[in-house]
C-alpha atoms as a PDB file:
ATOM      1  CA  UNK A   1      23.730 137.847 -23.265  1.00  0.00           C
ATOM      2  CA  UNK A   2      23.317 135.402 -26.283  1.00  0.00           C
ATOM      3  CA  UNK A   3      24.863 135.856 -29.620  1.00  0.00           C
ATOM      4  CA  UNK A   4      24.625 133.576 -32.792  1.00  0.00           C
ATOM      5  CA  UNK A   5      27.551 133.657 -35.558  1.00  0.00           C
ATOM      6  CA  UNK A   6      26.851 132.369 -38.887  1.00  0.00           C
ATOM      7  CA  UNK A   7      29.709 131.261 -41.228  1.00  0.00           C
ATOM      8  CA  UNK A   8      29.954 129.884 -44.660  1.00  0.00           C
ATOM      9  CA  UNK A   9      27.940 132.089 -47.296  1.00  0.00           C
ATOM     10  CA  UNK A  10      29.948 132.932 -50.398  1.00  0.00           C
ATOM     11  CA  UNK A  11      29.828 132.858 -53.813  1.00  0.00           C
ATOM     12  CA  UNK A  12      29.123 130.069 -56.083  1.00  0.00           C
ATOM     13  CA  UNK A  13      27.987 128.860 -59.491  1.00  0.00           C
ATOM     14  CA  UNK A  14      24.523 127.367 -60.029  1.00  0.00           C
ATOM     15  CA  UNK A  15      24.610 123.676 -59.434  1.00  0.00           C
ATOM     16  CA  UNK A  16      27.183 124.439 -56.567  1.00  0.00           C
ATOM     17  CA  UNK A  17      27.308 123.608 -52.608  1.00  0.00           C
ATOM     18  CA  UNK A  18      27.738 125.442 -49.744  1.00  0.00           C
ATOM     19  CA  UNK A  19      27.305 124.972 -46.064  1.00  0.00           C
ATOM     20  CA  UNK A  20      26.482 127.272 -43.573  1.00  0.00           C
ATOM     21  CA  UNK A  21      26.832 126.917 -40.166  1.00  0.00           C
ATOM     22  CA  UNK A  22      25.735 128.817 -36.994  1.00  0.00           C
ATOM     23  CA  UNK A  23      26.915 128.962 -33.332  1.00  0.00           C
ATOM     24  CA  UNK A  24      24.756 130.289 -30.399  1.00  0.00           C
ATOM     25  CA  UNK A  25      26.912 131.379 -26.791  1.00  0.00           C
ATOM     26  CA  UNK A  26      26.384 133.054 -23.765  1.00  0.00           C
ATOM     27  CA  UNK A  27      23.733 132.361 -20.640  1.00  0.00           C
ATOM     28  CA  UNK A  28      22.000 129.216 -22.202  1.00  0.00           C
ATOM     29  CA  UNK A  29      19.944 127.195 -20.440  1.00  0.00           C
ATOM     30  CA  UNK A  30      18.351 124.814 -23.118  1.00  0.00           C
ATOM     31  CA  UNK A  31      17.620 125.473 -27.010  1.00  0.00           C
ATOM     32  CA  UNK A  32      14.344 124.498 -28.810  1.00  0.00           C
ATOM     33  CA  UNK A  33      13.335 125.850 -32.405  1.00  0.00           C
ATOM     34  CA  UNK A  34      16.594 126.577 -34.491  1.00  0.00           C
ATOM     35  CA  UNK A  35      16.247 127.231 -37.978  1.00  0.00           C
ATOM     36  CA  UNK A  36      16.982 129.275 -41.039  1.00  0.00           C
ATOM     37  CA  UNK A  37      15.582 132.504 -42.973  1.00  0.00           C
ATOM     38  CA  UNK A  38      16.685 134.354 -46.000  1.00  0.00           C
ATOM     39  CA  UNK A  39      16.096 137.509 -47.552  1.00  0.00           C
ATOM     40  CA  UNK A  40      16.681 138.266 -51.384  1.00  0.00           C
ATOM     41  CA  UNK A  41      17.168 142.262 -52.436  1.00  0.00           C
ATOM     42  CA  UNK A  42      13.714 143.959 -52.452  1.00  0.00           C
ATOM     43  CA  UNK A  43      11.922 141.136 -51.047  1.00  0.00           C
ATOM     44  CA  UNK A  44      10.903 139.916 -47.438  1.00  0.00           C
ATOM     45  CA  UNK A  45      12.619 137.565 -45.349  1.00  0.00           C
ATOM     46  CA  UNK A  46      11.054 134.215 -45.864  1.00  0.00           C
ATOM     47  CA  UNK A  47      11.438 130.795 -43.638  1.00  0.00           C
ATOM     48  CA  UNK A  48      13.971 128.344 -45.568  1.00  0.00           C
ATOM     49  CA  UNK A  49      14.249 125.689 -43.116  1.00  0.00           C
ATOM     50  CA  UNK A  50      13.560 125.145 -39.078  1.00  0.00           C
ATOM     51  CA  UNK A  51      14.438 122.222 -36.716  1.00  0.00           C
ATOM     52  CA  UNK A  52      13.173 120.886 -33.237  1.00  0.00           C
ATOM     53  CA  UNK A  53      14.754 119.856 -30.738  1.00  0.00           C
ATOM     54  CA  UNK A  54      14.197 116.604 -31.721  1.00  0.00           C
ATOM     55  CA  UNK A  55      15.424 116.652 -34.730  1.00  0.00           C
ATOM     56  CA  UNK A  56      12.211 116.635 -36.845  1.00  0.00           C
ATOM     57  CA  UNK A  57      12.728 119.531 -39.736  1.00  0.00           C
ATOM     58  CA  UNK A  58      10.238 121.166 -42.241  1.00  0.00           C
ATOM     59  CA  UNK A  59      11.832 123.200 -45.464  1.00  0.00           C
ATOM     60  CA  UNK A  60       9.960 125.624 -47.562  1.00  0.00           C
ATOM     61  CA  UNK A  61       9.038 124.073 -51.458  1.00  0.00           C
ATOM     62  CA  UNK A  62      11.490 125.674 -52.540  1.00  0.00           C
ATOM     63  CA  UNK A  63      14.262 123.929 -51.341  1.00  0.00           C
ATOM     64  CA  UNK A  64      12.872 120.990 -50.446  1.00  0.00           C
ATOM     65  CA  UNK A  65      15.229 117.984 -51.091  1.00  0.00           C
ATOM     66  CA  UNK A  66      18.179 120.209 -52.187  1.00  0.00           C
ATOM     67  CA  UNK A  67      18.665 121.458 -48.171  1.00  0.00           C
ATOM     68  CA  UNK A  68      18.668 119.973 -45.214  1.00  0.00           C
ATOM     69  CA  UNK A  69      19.130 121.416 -41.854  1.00  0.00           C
ATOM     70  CA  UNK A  70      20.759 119.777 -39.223  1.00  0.00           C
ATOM     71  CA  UNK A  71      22.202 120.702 -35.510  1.00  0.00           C
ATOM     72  CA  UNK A  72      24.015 119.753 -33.132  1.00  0.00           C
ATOM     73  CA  UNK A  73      22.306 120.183 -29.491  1.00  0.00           C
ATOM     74  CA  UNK A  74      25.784 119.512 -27.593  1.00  0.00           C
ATOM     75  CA  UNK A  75      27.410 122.678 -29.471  1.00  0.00           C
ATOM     76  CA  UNK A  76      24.206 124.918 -29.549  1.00  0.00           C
ATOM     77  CA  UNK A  77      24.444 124.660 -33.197  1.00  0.00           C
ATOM     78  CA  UNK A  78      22.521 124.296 -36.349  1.00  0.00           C
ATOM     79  CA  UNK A  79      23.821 124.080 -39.894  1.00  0.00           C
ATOM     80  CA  UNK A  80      22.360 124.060 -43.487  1.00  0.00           C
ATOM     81  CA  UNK A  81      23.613 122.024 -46.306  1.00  0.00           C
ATOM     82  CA  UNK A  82      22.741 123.530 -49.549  1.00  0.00           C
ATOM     83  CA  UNK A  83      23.171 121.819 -52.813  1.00  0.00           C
ATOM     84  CA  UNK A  84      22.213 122.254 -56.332  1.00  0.00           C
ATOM     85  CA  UNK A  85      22.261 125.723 -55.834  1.00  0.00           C
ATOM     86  CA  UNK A  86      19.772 127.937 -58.134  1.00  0.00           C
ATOM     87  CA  UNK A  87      20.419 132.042 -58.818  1.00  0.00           C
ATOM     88  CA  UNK A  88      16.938 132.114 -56.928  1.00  0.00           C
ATOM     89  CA  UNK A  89      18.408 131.218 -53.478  1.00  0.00           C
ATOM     90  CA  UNK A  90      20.207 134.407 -53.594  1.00  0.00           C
ATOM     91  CA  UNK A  91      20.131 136.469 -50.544  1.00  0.00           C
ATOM     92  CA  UNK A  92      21.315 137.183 -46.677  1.00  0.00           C
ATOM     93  CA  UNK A  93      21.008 133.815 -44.587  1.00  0.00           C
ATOM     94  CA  UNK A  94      20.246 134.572 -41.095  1.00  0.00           C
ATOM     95  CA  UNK A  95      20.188 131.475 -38.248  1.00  0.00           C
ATOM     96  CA  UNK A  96      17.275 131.883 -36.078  1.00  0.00           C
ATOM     97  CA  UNK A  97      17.393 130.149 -32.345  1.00  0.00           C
ATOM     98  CA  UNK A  98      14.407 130.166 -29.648  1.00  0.00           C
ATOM     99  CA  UNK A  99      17.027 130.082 -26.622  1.00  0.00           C
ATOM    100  CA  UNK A 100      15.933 130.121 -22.955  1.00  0.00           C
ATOM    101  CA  UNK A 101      18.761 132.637 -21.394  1.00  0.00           C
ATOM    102  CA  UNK A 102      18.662 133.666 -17.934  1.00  0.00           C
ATOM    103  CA  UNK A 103      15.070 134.562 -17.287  1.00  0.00           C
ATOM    104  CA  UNK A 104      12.922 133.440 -20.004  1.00  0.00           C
ATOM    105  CA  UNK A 105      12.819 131.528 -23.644  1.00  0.00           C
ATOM    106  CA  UNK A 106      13.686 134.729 -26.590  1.00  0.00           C
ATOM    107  CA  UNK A 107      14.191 134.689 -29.775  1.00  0.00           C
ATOM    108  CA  UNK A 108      17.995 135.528 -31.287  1.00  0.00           C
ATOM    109  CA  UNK A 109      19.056 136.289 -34.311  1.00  0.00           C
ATOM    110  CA  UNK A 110      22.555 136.145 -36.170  1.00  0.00           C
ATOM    111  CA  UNK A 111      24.082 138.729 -38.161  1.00  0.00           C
ATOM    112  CA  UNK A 112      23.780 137.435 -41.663  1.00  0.00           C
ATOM    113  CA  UNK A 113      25.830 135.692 -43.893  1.00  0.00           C
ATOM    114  CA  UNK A 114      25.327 136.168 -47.802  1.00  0.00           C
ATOM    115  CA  UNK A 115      25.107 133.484 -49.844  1.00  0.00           C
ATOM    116  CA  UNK A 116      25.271 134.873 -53.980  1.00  0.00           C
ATOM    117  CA  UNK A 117      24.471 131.800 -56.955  1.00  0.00           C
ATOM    118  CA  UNK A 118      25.681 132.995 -60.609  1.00  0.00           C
ATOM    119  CA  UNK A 119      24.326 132.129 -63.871  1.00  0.00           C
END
Protein backbone atom coordinates (compact mmCIF):
# COMPACT_ATOMS: atom_id res chain seq x y z
CA UNK A 1 0.00 0.00 0.00
CA UNK A 2 1.34 3.55 -0.94
CA UNK A 3 0.47 6.69 0.82
CA UNK A 4 1.67 10.34 0.10
CA UNK A 5 1.68 13.08 3.05
CA UNK A 6 1.79 16.61 2.17
CA UNK A 7 2.99 19.25 4.71
CA UNK A 8 3.42 22.93 4.72
CA UNK A 9 0.13 24.82 3.51
CA UNK A 10 -0.92 27.65 5.81
CA UNK A 11 -1.79 30.95 5.82
CA UNK A 12 -0.01 33.86 4.48
CA UNK A 13 -0.11 37.43 3.20
CA UNK A 14 0.16 38.23 -0.51
CA UNK A 15 3.75 38.65 -1.48
CA UNK A 16 4.52 35.76 1.08
CA UNK A 17 6.37 32.18 0.79
CA UNK A 18 5.56 28.94 1.59
CA UNK A 19 6.85 25.51 0.88
CA UNK A 20 5.15 22.47 0.62
CA UNK A 21 6.48 19.29 0.70
CA UNK A 22 5.26 15.70 0.04
CA UNK A 23 6.42 12.17 1.05
CA UNK A 24 5.38 8.92 -0.79
CA UNK A 25 5.92 5.22 1.42
CA UNK A 26 5.03 1.84 1.24
CA UNK A 27 5.76 -1.07 -1.63
CA UNK A 28 7.77 1.22 -4.09
CA UNK A 29 9.53 -0.01 -6.70
CA UNK A 30 10.58 3.16 -8.77
CA UNK A 31 8.73 6.71 -9.12
CA UNK A 32 8.25 8.59 -12.46
CA UNK A 33 5.77 11.66 -12.89
CA UNK A 34 5.45 13.59 -9.47
CA UNK A 35 3.83 16.76 -9.47
CA UNK A 36 1.33 19.19 -8.06
CA UNK A 37 -2.55 20.14 -8.43
CA UNK A 38 -4.75 22.60 -6.73
CA UNK A 39 -8.24 23.24 -6.35
CA UNK A 40 -9.79 26.75 -5.41
CA UNK A 41 -13.62 26.71 -3.79
CA UNK A 42 -16.16 26.16 -6.64
CA UNK A 43 -13.68 25.50 -9.20
CA UNK A 44 -11.88 22.32 -10.67
CA UNK A 45 -8.68 20.99 -9.77
CA UNK A 46 -6.15 22.33 -12.18
CA UNK A 47 -2.30 21.11 -12.85
CA UNK A 48 0.16 23.70 -11.01
CA UNK A 49 3.33 22.06 -11.59
CA UNK A 50 4.71 18.29 -12.58
CA UNK A 51 8.28 16.82 -12.65
CA UNK A 52 10.08 13.78 -14.38
CA UNK A 53 12.14 11.70 -13.26
CA UNK A 54 14.72 13.50 -14.65
CA UNK A 55 14.23 16.42 -13.33
CA UNK A 56 12.79 18.36 -16.32
CA UNK A 57 9.49 20.39 -14.90
CA UNK A 58 6.63 22.29 -16.73
CA UNK A 59 4.34 24.90 -14.49
CA UNK A 60 1.02 26.22 -15.53
CA UNK A 61 1.17 30.35 -16.67
CA UNK A 62 0.09 31.05 -13.82
CA UNK A 63 2.79 30.45 -11.70
CA UNK A 64 5.35 30.32 -13.88
CA UNK A 65 8.61 31.82 -12.42
CA UNK A 66 7.08 32.38 -8.93
CA UNK A 67 7.13 28.19 -8.29
CA UNK A 68 9.28 25.74 -8.83
CA UNK A 69 8.97 22.14 -8.14
CA UNK A 70 11.63 20.09 -7.14
CA UNK A 71 12.16 16.31 -5.67
CA UNK A 72 14.17 14.34 -4.29
CA UNK A 73 14.27 10.66 -5.98
CA UNK A 74 16.35 9.12 -2.91
CA UNK A 75 13.39 10.14 -0.39
CA UNK A 76 10.41 9.51 -2.84
CA UNK A 77 9.75 13.10 -2.52
CA UNK A 78 8.71 16.18 -4.33
CA UNK A 79 8.33 19.69 -2.98
CA UNK A 80 7.00 23.11 -4.23
CA UNK A 81 8.48 26.41 -3.47
CA UNK A 82 5.99 29.10 -3.75
CA UNK A 83 6.82 32.72 -3.66
CA UNK A 84 5.22 35.96 -4.31
CA UNK A 85 2.16 34.56 -3.32
CA UNK A 86 -1.18 36.10 -5.00
CA UNK A 87 -4.97 35.69 -3.21
CA UNK A 88 -5.51 33.74 -6.62
CA UNK A 89 -3.36 30.70 -5.61
CA UNK A 90 -5.83 30.02 -2.99
CA UNK A 91 -6.95 26.53 -2.63
CA UNK A 92 -6.26 22.65 -1.47
CA UNK A 93 -2.68 21.53 -2.79
CA UNK A 94 -2.67 17.94 -3.46
CA UNK A 95 0.93 16.02 -4.50
CA UNK A 96 0.32 13.72 -7.28
CA UNK A 97 2.94 10.59 -7.81
CA UNK A 98 2.81 7.89 -10.79
CA UNK A 99 4.42 5.09 -8.43
CA UNK A 100 5.05 1.51 -9.63
CA UNK A 101 3.92 -0.58 -6.29
CA UNK A 102 3.86 -4.19 -6.26
CA UNK A 103 2.21 -5.16 -9.49
CA UNK A 104 1.93 -2.32 -11.74
CA UNK A 105 2.70 1.70 -12.21
CA UNK A 106 -0.79 3.71 -10.36
CA UNK A 107 -1.46 6.80 -9.74
CA UNK A 108 -1.58 8.16 -5.79
CA UNK A 109 -2.79 10.90 -4.43
CA UNK A 110 -2.17 12.85 -1.03
CA UNK A 111 -4.66 14.13 1.24
CA UNK A 112 -4.48 17.83 0.75
CA UNK A 113 -2.89 20.51 2.33
CA UNK A 114 -4.50 24.14 2.15
CA UNK A 115 -2.63 26.81 1.29
CA UNK A 116 -4.96 30.43 2.01
CA UNK A 117 -3.13 34.09 0.53
CA UNK A 118 -4.86 37.33 2.18
CA UNK A 119 -5.30 40.66 0.78
Amino acid sequence: QVQLVESGGGLVQAGGSLRLSCAASGTILSVNLMGWYRQAPGKQRELVALIGSGGTAIYADSVEGRFTISRDSAKNSVYLQMNSLKPEDTGVYYCSANIHDTYAFSTYWGQGTQVTVSS
